[in-house]
C-alpha atoms as a PDB file:
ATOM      1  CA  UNK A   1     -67.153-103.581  72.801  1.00  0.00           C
ATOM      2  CA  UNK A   2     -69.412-103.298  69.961  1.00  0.00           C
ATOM      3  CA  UNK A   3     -72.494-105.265  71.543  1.00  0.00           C
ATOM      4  CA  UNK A   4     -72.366-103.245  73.886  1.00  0.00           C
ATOM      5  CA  UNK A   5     -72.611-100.269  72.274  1.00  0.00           C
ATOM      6  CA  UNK A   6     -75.697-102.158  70.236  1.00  0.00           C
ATOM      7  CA  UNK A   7     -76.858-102.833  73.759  1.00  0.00           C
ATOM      8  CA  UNK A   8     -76.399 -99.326  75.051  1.00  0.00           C
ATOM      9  CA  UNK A   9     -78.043 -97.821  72.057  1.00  0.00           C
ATOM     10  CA  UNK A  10     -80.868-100.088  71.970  1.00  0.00           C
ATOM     11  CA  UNK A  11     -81.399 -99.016  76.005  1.00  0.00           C
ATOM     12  CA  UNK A  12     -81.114 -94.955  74.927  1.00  0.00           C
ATOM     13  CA  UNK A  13     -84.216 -95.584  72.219  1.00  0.00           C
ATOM     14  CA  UNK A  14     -86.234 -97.624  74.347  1.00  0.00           C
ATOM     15  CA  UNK A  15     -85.372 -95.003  77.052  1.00  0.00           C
ATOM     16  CA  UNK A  16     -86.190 -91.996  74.837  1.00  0.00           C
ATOM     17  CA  UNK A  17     -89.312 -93.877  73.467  1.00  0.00           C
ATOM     18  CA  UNK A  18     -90.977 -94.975  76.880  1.00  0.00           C
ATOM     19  CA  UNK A  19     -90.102 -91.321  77.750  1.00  0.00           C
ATOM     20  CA  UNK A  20     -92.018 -90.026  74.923  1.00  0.00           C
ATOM     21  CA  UNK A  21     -94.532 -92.505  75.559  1.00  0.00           C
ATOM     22  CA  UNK A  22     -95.170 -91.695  79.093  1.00  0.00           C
ATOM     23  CA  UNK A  23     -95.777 -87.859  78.422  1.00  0.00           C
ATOM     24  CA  UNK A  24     -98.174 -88.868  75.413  1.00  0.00           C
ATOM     25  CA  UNK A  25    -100.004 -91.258  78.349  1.00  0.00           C
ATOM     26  CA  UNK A  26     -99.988 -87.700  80.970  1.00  0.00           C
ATOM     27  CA  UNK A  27    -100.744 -85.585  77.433  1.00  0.00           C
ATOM     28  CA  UNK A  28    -104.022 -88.073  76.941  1.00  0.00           C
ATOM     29  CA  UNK A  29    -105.269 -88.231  80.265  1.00  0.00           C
ATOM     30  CA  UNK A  30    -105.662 -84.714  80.953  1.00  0.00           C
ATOM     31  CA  UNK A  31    -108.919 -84.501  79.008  1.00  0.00           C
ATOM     32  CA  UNK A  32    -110.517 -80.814  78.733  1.00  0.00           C
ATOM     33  CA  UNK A  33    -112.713 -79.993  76.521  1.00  0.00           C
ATOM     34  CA  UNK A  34    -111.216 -78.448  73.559  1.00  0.00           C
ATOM     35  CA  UNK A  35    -114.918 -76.484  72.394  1.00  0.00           C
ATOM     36  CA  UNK A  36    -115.626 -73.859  74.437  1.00  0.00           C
ATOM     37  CA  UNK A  37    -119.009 -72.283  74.302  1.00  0.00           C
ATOM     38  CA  UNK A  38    -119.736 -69.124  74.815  1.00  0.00           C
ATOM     39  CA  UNK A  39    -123.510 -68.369  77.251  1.00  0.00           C
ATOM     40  CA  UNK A  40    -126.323 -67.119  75.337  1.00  0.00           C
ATOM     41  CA  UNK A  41    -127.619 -64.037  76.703  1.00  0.00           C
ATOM     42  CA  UNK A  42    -131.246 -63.814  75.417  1.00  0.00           C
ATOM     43  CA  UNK A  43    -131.324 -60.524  76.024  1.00  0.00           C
ATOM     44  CA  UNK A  44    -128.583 -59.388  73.572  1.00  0.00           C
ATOM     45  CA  UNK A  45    -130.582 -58.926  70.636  1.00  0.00           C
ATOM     46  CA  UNK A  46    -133.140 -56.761  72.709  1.00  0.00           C
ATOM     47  CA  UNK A  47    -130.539 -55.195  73.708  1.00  0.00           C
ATOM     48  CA  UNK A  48    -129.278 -54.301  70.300  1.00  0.00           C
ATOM     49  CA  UNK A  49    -132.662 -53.660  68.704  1.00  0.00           C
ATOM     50  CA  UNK A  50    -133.445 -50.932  71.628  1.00  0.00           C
ATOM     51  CA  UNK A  51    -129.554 -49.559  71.283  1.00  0.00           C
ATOM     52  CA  UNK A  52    -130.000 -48.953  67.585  1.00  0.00           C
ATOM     53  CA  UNK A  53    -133.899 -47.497  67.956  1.00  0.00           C
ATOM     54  CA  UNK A  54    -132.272 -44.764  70.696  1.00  0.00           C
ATOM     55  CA  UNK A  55    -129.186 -43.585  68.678  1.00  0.00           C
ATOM     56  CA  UNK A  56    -128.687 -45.319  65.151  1.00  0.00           C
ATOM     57  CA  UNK A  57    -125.403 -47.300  64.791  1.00  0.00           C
ATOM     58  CA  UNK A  58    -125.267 -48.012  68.713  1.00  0.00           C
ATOM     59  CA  UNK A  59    -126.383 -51.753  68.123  1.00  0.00           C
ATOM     60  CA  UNK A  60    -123.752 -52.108  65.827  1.00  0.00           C
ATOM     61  CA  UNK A  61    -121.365 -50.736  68.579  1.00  0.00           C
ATOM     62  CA  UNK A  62    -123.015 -53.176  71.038  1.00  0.00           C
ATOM     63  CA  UNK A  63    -122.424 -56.280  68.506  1.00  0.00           C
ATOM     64  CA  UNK A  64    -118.889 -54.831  67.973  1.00  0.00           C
ATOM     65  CA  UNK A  65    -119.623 -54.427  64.165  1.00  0.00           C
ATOM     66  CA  UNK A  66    -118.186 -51.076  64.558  1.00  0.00           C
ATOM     67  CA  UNK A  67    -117.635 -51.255  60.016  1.00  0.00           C
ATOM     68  CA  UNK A  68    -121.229 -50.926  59.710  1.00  0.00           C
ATOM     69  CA  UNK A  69    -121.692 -47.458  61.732  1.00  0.00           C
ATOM     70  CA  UNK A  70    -120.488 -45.331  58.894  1.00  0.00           C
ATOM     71  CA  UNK A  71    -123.040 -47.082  56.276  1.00  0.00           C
ATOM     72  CA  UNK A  72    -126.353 -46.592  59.002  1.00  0.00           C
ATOM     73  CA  UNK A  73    -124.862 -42.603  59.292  1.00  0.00           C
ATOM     74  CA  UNK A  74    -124.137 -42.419  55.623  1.00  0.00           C
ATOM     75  CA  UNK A  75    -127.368 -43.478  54.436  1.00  0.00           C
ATOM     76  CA  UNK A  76    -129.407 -41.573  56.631  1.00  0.00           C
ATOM     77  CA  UNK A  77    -127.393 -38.059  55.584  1.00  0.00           C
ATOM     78  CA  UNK A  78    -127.682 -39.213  51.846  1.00  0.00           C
ATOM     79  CA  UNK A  79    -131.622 -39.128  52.685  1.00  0.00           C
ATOM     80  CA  UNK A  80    -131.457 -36.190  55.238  1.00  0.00           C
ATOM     81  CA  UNK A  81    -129.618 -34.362  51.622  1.00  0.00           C
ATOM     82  CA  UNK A  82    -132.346 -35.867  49.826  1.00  0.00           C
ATOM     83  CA  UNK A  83    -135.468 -34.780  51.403  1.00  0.00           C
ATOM     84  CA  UNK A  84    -133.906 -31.115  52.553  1.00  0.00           C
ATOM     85  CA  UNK A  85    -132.967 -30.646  48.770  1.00  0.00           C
ATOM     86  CA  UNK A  86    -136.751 -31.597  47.389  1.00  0.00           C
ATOM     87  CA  UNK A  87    -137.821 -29.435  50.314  1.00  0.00           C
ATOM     88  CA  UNK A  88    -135.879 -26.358  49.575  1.00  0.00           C
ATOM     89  CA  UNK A  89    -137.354 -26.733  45.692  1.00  0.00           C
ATOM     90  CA  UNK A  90    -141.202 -27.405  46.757  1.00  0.00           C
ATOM     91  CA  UNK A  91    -140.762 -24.796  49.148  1.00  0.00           C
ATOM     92  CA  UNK A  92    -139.251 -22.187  45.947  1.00  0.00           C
ATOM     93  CA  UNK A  93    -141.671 -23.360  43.357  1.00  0.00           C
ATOM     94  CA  UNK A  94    -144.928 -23.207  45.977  1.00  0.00           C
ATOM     95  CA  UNK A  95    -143.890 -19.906  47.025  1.00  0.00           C
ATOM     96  CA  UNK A  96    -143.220 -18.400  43.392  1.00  0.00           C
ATOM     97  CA  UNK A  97    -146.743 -20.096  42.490  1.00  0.00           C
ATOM     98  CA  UNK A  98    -148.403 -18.427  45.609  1.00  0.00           C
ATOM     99  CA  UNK A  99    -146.946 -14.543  44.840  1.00  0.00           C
ATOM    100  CA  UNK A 100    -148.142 -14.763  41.015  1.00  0.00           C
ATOM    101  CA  UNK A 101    -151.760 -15.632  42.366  1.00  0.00           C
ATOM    102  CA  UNK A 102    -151.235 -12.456  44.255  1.00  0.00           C
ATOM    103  CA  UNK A 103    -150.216 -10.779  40.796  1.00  0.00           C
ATOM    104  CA  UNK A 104    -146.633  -9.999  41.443  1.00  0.00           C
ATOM    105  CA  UNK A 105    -144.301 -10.722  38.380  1.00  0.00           C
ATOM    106  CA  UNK A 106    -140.883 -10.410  40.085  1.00  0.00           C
ATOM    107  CA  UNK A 107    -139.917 -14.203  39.792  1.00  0.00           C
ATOM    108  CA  UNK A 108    -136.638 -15.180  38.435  1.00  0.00           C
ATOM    109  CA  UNK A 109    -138.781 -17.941  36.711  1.00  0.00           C
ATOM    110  CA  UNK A 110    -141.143 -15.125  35.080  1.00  0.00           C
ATOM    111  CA  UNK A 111    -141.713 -15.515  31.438  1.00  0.00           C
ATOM    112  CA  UNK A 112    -139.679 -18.914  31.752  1.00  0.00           C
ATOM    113  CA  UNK A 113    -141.861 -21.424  33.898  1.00  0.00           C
ATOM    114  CA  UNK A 114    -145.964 -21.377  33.209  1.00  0.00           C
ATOM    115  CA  UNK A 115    -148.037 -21.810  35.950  1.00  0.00           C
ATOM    116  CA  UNK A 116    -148.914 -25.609  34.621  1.00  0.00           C
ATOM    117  CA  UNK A 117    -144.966 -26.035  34.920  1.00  0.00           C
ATOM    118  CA  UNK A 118    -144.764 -24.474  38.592  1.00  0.00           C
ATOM    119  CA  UNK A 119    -147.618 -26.788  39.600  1.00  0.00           C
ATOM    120  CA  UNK A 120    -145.987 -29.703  38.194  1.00  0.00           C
ATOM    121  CA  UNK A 121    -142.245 -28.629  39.630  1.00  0.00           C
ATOM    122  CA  UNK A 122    -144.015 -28.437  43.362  1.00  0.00           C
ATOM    123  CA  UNK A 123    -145.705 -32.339  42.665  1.00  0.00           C
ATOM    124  CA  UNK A 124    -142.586 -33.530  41.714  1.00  0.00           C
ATOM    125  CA  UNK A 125    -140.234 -31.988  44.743  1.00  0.00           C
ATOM    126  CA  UNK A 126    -143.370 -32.934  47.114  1.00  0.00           C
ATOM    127  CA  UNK A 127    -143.366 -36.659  45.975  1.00  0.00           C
ATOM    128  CA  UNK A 128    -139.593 -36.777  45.836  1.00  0.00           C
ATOM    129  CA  UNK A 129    -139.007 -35.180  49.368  1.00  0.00           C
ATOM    130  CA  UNK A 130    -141.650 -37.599  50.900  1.00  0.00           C
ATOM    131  CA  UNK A 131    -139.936 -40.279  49.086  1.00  0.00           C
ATOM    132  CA  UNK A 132    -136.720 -39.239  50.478  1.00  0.00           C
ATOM    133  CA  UNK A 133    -138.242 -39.263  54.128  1.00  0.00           C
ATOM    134  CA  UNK A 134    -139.350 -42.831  53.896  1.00  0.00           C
ATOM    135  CA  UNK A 135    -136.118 -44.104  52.605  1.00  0.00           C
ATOM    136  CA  UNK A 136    -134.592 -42.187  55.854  1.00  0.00           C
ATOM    137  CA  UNK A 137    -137.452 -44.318  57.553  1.00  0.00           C
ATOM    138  CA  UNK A 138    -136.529 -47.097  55.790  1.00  0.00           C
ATOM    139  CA  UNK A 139    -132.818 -46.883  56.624  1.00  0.00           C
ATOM    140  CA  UNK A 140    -133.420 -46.112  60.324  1.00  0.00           C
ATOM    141  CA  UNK A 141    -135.452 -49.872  60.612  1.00  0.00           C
ATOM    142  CA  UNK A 142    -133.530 -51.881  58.693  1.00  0.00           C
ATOM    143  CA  UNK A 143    -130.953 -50.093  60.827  1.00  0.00           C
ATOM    144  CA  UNK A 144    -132.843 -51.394  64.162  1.00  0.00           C
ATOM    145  CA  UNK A 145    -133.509 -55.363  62.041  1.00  0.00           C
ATOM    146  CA  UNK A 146    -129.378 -55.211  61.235  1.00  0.00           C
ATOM    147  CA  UNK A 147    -128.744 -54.716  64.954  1.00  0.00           C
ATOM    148  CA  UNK A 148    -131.112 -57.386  66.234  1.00  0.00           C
ATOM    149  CA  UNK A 149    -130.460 -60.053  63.531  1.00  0.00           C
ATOM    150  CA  UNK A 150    -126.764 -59.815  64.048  1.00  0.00           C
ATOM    151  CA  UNK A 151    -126.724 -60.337  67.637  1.00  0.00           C
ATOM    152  CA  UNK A 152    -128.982 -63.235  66.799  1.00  0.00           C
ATOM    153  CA  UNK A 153    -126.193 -64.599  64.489  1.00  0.00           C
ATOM    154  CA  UNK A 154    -123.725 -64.258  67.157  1.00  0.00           C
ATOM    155  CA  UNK A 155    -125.049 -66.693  69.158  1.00  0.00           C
ATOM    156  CA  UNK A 156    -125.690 -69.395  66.342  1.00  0.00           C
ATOM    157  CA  UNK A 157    -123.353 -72.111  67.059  1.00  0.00           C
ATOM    158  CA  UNK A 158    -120.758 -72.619  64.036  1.00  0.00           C
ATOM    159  CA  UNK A 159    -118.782 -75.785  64.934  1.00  0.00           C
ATOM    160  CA  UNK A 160    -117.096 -78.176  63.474  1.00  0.00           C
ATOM    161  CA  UNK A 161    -119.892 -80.882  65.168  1.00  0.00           C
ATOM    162  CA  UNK A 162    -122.585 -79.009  62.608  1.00  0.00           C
ATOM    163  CA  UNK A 163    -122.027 -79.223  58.988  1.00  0.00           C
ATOM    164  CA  UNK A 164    -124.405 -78.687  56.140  1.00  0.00           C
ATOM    165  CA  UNK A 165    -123.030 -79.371  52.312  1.00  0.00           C
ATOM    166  CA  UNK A 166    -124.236 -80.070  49.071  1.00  0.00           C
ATOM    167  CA  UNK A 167    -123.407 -83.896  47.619  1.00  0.00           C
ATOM    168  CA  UNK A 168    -123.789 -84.931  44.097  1.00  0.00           C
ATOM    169  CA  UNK A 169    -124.262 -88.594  43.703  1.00  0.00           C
ATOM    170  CA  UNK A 170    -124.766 -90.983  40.754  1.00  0.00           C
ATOM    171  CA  UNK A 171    -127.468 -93.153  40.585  1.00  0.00           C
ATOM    172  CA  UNK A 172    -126.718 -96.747  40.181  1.00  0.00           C
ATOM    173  CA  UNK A 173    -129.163 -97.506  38.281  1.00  0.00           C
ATOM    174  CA  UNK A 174    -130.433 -94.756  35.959  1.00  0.00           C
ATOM    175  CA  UNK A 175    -126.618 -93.496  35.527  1.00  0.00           C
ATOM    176  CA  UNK A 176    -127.787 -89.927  36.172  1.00  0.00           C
ATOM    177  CA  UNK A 177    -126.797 -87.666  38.810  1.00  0.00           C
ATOM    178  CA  UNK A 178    -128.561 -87.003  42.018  1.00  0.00           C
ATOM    179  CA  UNK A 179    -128.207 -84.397  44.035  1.00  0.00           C
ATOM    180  CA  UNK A 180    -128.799 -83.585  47.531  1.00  0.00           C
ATOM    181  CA  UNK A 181    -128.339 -82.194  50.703  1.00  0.00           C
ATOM    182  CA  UNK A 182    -126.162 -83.262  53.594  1.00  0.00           C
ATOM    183  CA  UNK A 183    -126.616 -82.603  57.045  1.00  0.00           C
ATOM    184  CA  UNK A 184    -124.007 -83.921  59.508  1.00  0.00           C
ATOM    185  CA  UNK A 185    -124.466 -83.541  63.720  1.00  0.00           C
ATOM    186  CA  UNK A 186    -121.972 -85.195  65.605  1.00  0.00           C
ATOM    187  CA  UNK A 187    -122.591 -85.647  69.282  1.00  0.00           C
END
């Protein structure tokens, strides 16, 4: 009665094992390929690039980088604030310069501000307000670069088959360390 409950229980496991064995073999020959790859549309970062030149922030809609939006919008109504604030002043002190060339005295800067000061006032808020406008420029293409270099990036393959790492070895023969650069493609 015993050996054959040896014998039975040795039949169960090499039951249960062939068992497992046989859905590993059906697991393993149903290859697919793990990696899937996206297609590369050339045309996205075109795409992008011409979004972002029509309405600022639209590329980064298009690339679904939807985070970066508020930053393009904020920047360009920090230099929008900018440039219509040194406006507003060049526009004040040119004015108050202009009517005291006419002779009037009625300026709330009469008596306070020379006319040396007034000229100086309207260089300043002139060269401040046009640098405001080219940082607004400045924003608006490196609004249109963001769009187009990030829908670049999307496309860059990032597997596990491409690898790039720094290695430190030590020389055999001086003792002193070497260091390189590592660049792994697997097929």
């Amino acid at each position: 009665m015993h050996s054959l409950r040896i014998i039975f229980f040795a039949f169960s496991l090499l039951g249960i094992t062939f068992a497992n064995a046989q859905v590993q073999i059906e697991e393993f020959g149903q290859t697919q390929d793990t990696v899937k790859y996206k297609p590369i549309d050339p045309l996205a970062p075109s795409k992008a690039a011409f979004y972002s030149a029509i309405l600022p922030g639209l590329g980064q809609a298009y690339n679904k980088k939807y985070w970066k939006i508020p930053i393009v919008y904020g920047g360009l109504a920090v230099g929008y604030y900018f440039y219509n604030d040194n406006n507003n002043f060049y526009n004040e002190f040119r004015d108050i310069y202009k009517r005291r060339l006419e002779g009037y005295t009625d300026d709330k800067y009469y008596g306070i501000y020379s006319d040396n000061v007034l000229i100086n006032a309207q260089r300043t808020y002139q060269r401040n307000r046009d640098i405001s406008l080219m940082v607004m420029i400045g924003i608006y293409v490196l609004n249109i670069i963001d769009a187009n270099v990030d829908a670049h990036l999307i496309q860059f393959n990032v597997n596990e088959n491409l690898s790039l790492r720094p290695e430190i070895n030590i020389n055999d023969i001086t003792s002193k360390q070497n260091l390189g650069l590592v660049l792994n493609y697997k097929f």
